[in-house]
Protein backbone atom coordinates (compact mmCIF):
# COMPACT_ATOMS: atom_id res chain seq x y z
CA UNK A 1 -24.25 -18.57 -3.07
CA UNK A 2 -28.06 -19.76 -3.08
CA UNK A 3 -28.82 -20.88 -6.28
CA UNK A 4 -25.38 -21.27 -8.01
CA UNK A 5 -25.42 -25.18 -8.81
CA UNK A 6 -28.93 -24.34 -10.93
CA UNK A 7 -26.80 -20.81 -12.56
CA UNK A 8 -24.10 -23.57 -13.12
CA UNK A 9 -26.11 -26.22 -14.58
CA UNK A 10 -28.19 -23.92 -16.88
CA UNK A 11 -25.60 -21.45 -18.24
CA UNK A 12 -22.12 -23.26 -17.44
CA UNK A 13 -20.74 -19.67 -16.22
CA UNK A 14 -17.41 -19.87 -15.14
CA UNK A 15 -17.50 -18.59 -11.60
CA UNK A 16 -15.24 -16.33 -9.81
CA UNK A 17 -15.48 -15.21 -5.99
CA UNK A 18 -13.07 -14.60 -3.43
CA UNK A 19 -10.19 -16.96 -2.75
CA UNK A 20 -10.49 -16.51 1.71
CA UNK A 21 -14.21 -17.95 1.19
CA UNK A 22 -13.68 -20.89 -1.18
CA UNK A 23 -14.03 -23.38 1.21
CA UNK A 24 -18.28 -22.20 1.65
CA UNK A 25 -18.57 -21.72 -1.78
CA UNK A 26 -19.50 -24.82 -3.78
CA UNK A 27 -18.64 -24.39 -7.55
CA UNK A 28 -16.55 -21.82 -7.53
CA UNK A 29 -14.00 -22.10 -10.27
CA UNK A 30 -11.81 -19.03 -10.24
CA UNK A 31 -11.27 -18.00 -6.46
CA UNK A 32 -9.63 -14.47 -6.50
CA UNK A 33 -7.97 -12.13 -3.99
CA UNK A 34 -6.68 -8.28 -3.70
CA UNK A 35 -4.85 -7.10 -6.78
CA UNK A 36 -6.61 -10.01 -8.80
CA UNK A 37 -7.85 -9.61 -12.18
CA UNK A 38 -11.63 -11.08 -13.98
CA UNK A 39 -11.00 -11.30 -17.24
CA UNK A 40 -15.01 -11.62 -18.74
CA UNK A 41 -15.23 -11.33 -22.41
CA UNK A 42 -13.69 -7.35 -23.04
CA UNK A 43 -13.83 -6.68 -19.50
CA UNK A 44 -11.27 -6.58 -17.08
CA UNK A 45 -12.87 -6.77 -13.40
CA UNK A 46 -10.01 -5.92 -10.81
CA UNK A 47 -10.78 -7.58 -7.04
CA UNK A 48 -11.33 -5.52 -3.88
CA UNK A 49 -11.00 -7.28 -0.86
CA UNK A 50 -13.67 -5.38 1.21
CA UNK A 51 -13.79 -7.35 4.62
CA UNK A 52 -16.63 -6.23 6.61
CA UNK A 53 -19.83 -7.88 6.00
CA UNK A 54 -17.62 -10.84 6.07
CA UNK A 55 -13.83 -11.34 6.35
CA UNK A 56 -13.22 -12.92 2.75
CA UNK A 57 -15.71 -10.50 1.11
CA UNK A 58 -14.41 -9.08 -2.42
CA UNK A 59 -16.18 -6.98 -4.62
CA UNK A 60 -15.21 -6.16 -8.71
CA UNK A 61 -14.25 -3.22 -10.14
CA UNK A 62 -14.08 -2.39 -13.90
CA UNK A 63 -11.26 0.50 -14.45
CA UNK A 64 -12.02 1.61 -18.33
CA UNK A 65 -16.22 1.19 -17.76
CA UNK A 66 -16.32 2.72 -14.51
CA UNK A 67 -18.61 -0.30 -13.47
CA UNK A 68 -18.76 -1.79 -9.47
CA UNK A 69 -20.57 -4.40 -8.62
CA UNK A 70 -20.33 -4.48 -4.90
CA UNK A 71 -21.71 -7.05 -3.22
CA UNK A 72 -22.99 -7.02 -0.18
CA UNK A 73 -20.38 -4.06 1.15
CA UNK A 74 -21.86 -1.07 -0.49
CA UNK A 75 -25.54 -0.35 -0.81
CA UNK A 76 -27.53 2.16 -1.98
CA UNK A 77 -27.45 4.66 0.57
CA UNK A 78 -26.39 1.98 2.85
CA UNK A 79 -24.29 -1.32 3.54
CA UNK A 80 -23.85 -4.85 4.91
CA UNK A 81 -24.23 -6.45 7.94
CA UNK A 82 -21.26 -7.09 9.63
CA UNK A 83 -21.25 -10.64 9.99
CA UNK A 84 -18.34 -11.84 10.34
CA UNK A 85 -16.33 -8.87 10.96
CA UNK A 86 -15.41 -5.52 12.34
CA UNK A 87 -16.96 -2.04 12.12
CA UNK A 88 -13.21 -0.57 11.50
CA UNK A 89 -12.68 -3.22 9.05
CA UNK A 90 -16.14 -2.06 7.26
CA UNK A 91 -15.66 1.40 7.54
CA UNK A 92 -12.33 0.96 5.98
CA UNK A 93 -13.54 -1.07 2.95
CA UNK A 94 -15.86 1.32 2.75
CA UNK A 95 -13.40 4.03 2.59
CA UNK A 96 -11.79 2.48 0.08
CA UNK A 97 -14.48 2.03 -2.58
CA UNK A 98 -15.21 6.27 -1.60
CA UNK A 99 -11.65 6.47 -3.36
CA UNK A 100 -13.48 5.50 -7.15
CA UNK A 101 -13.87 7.87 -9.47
CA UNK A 102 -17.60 9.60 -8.57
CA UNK A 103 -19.04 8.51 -11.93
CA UNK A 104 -18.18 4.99 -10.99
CA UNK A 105 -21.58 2.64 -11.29
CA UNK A 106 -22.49 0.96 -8.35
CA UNK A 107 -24.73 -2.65 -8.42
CA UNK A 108 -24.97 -3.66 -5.02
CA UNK A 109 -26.23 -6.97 -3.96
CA UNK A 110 -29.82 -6.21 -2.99
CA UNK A 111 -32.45 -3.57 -3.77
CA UNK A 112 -32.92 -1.99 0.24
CA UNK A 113 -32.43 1.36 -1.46
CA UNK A 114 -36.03 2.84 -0.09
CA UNK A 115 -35.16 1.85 3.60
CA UNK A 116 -31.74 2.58 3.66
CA UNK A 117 -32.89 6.45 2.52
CA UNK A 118 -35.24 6.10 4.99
CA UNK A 119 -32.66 5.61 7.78
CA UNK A 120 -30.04 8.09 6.33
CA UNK A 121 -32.96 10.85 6.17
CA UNK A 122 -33.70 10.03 10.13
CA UNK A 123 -29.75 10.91 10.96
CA UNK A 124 -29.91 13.78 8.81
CA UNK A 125 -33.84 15.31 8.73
CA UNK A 126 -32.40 18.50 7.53
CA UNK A 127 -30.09 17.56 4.80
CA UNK A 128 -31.45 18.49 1.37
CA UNK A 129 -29.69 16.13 -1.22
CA UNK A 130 -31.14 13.35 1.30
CA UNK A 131 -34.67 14.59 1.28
CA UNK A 132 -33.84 15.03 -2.57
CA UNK A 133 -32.81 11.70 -3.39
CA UNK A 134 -35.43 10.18 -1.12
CA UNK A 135 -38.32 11.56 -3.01
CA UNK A 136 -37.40 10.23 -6.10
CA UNK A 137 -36.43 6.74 -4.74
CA UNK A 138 -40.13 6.60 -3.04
CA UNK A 139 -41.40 7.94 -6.85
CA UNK A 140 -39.64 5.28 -8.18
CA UNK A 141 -40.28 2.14 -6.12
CA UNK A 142 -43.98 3.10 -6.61
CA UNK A 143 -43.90 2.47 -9.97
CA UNK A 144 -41.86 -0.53 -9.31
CA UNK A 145 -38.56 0.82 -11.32
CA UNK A 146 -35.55 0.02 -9.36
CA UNK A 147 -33.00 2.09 -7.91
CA UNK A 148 -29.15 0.67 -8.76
CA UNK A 149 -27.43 1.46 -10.11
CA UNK A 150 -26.18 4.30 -8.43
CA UNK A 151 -23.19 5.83 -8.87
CA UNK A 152 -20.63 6.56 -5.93
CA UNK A 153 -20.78 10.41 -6.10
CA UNK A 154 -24.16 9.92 -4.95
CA UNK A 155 -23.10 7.69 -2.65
CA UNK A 156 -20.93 10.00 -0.86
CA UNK A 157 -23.52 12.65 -1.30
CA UNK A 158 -26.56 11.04 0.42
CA UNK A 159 -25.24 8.11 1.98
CA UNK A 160 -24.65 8.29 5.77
CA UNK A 161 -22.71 4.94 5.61
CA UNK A 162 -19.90 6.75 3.73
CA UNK A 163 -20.23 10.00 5.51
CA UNK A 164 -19.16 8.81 8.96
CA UNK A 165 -16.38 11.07 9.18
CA UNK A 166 -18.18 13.89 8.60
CA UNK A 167 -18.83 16.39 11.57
CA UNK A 168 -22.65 16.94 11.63
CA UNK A 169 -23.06 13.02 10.90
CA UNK A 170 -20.83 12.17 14.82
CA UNK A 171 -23.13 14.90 16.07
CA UNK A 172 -26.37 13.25 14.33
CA UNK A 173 -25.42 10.16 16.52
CA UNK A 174 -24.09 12.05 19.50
CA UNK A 175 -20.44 10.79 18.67
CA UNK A 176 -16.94 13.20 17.65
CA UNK A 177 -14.11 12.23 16.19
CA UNK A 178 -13.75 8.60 15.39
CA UNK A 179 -15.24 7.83 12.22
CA UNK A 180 -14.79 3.87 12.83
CA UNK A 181 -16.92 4.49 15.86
CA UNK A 182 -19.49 6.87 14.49
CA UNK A 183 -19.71 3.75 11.65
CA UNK A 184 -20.60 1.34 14.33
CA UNK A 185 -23.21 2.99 16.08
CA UNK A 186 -24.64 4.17 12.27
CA UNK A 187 -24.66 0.23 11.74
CA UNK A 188 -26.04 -0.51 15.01
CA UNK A 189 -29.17 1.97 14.56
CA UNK A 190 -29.77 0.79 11.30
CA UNK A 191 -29.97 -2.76 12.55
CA UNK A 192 -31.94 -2.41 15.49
CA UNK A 193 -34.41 -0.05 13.17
């Protein structure tokens, strides 16, 4: 939201965000829920309400490009804050954007892509598509070439976010069962880290 009357005033962009945060969003001209559909030029963006990072939190979805652009729910090998809301309210918006096809493009919000694989390699030191992926995220990053998009196969692949309900990811944390909970202490670590 920083930075949208100069975006406004320079480009007069029509701007769409989600309808349960209008009120703290100044200029926004299209507010949009669940279900909702973006029309931008060819593209059709559907809404996803993904409350988590915070309860009116929506991200877009493009069907026939296989684009996301995710907000500040999914990260590269990571996600959000919870700011506003709950871990089992994360984890299942989370859960939901796992559901996209795995060639789906993700654009997340920020660029924490190096530290997040930093964090998922320290839950799983052994796991090789981790160790994989985190080499060539350090290469990267120290030529200065970003790191999103990423797609969500990867994302379920390497990310420990998305992997809660996995088995040897409750034991990495000394958790079973519960995938909510196994999110919320994955969350936790990261933020104390």
């Amino acid at each position: 939201m920083g930075g949208l009357p100069e975006l406004w005033n320079d480009y007069r962009a029509t701007v769409y965000g989600p309808k349960d945060e209008a009120q703290h969003i100044p200029g926004l001209d299209v507010p949009l829920s669940e279900g909702d559909v973006a029309k931008i030029g060819p593209w059709s963006f559907e809404t996803i309400a993904t409350p988590g990072h915070t309860k009116g939190h929506v991200v877009f979805f493009e069907p026939r490009e296989k684009w996301l652009f995710a907000g500040d729910t999914l990260f590269a090998m990571g996600c959000g804050r919870l700011f506003e809301d709950t871990p089992e309210a994360m984890w299942r918006s989370l859960s939901k954007l796992a559901k996209l096809p795995n060639e789906t493009r993700v654009w997340c919000g920020h660029e924490y892509t190096l530290s997040n694989a930093k964090f998922c390699a320290s839950i799983l030191p052994g796991d090789v598509a981790i160790a994989e992926r985190l080499k060539k995220i350090e290469a990267a990053r120290a030529k200065g070439e970003p790191t999103v998009p990423s797609t969500i196969g990867a994302e379920k692949a390497t990310n420990v976010f998305l992997r809660a309900a996995e088995d040897k990811v409750a034991a990495a944390v000394g958790l079973d069962g519960d995938a909510a909970a196994v999110f919320a202490e994955l969350r936790d670590r990261k933020n104390r880290g």
